[in-house]
C-alpha atoms as a PDB file:
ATOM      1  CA  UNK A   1      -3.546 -26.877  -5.280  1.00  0.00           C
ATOM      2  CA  UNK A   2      -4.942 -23.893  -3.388  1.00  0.00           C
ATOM      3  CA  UNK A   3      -8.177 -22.114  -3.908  1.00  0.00           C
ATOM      4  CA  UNK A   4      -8.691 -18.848  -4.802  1.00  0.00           C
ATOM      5  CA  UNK A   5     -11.943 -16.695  -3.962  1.00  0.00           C
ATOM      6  CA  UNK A   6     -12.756 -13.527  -5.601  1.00  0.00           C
ATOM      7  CA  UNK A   7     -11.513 -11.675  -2.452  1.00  0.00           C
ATOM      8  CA  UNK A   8      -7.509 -12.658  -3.043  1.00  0.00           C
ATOM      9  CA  UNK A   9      -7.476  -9.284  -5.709  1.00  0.00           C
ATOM     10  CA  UNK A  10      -8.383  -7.294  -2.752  1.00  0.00           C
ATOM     11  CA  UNK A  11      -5.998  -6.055   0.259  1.00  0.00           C
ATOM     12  CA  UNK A  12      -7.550  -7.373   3.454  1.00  0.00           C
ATOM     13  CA  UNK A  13      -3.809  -7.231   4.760  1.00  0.00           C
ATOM     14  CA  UNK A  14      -4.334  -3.117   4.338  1.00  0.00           C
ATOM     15  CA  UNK A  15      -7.182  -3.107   5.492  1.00  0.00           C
ATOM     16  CA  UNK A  16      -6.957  -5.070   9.030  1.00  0.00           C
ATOM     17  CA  UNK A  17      -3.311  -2.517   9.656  1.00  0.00           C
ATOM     18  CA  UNK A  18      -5.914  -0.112   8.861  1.00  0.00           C
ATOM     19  CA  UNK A  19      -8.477  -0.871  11.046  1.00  0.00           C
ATOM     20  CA  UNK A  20      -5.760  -1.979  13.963  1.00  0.00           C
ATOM     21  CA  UNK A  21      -4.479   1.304  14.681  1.00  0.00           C
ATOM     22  CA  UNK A  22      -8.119   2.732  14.539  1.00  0.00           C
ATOM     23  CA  UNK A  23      -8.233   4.900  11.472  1.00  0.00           C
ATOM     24  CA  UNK A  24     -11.284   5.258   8.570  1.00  0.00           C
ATOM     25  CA  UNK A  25     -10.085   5.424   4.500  1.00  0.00           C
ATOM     26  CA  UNK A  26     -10.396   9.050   5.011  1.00  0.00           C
ATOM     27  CA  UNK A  27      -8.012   9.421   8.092  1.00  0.00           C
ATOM     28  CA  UNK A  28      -5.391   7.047   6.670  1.00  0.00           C
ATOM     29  CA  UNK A  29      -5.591   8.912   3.143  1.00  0.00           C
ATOM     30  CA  UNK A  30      -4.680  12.324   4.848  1.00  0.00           C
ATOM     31  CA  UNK A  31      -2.041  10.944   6.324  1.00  0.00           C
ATOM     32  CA  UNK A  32      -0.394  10.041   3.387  1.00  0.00           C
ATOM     33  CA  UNK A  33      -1.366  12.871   1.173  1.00  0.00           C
ATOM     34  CA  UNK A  34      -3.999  11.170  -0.892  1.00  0.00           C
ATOM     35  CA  UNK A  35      -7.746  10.999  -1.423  1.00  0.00           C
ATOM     36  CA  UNK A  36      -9.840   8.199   0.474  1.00  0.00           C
ATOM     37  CA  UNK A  37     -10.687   7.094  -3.021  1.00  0.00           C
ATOM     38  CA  UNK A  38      -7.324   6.074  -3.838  1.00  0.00           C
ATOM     39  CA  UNK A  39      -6.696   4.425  -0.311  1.00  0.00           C
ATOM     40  CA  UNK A  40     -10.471   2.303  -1.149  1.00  0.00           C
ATOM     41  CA  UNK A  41      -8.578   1.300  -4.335  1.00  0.00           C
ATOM     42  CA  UNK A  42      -5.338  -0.061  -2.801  1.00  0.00           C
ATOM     43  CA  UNK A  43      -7.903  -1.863  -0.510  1.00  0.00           C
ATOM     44  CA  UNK A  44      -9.815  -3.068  -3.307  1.00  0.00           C
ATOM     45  CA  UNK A  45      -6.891  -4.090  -5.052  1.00  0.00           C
ATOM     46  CA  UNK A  46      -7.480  -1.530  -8.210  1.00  0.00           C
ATOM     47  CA  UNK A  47      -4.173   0.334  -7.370  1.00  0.00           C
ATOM     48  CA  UNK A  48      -0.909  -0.175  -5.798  1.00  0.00           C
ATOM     49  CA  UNK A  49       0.826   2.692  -4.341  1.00  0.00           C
ATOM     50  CA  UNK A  50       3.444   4.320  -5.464  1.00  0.00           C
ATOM     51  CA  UNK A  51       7.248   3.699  -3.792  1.00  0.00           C
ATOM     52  CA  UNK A  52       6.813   7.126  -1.809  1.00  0.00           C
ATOM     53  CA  UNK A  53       3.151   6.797  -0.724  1.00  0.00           C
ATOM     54  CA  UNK A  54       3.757   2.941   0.629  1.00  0.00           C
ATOM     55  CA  UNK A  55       6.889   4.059   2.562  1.00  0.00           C
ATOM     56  CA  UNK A  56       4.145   6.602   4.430  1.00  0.00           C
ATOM     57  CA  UNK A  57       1.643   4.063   4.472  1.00  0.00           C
ATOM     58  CA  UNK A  58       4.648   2.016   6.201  1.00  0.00           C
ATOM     59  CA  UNK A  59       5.157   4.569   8.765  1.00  0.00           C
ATOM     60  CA  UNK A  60       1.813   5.746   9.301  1.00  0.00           C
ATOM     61  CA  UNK A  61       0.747   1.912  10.160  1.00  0.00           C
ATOM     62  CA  UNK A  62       3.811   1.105  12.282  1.00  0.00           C
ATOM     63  CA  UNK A  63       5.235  -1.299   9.779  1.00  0.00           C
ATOM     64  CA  UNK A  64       7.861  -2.407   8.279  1.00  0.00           C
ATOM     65  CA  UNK A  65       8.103  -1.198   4.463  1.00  0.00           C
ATOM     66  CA  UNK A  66       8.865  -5.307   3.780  1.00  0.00           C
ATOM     67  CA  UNK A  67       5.661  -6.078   5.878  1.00  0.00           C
ATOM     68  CA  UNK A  68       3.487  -3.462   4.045  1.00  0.00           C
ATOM     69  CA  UNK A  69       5.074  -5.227   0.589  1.00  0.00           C
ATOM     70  CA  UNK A  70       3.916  -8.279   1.778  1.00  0.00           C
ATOM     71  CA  UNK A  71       0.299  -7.676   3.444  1.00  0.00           C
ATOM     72  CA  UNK A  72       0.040  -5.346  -0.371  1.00  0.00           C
ATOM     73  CA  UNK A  73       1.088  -8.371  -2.408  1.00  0.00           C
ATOM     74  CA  UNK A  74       3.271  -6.112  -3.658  1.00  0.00           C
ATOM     75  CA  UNK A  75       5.193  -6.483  -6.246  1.00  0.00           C
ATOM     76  CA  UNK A  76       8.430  -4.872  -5.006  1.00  0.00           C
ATOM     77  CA  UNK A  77      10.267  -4.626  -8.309  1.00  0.00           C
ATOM     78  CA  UNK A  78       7.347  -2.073  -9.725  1.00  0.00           C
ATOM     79  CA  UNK A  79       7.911  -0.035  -6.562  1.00  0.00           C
ATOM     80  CA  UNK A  80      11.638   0.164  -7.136  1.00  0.00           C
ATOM     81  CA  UNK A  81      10.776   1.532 -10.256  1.00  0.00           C
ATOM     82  CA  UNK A  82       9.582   4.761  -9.004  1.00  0.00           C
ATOM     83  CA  UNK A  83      13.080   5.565  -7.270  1.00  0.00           C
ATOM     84  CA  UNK A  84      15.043   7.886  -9.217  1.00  0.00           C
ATOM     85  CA  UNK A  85      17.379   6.605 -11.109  1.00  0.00           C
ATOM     86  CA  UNK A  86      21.533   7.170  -8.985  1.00  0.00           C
ATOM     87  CA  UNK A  87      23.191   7.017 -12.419  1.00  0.00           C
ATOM     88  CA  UNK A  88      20.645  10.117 -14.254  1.00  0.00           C
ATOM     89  CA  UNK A  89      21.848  13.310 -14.871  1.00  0.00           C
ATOM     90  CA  UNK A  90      21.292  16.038 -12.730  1.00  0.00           C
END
């Protein structure tokens, strides 16, 4: 069985693509179009992005958008529920 420590909520994956590429919260959140509060939270593990902000994220780190799901924990199926629906009305 594995261990767990109080630092799995967090997102040390976003954090180390962060820090690789040489950017502060505050860089990485203008960037994307965000505050550097919100970018502390998906660090922190308080927030997830939303399907739009993680495929900048994704581009802005030089990753993948399967990577980013994966360093985020994310779960992909919430993301895909931000996409607008093909079938809805115009």
């Amino acid at each position: 069985m594995e261990e767990t420590s109080g630092k799995e909520k967090g997102r040390p994956g976003l954090k180390a693509l962060r820090e690789a590429i040489g950017l502060t919260q505050a860089e990485l959140a203008y960037q994307v179009r965000t505050t550097e509060k919100t970018v502390r939270n998906w660090e922190n593990g308080n927030a997830v992005p939303s399907f739009d902000k993680a495929l900048s994220l994704a581009k802005v780190l030089g990753v993948s958008l399967k990577r980013l799901a994966i360093e985020f924990r994310l779960n992909v199926e919430g993301l895909l529920d931000d996409l607008p629906n093909e079938n809805a009305e115009a």
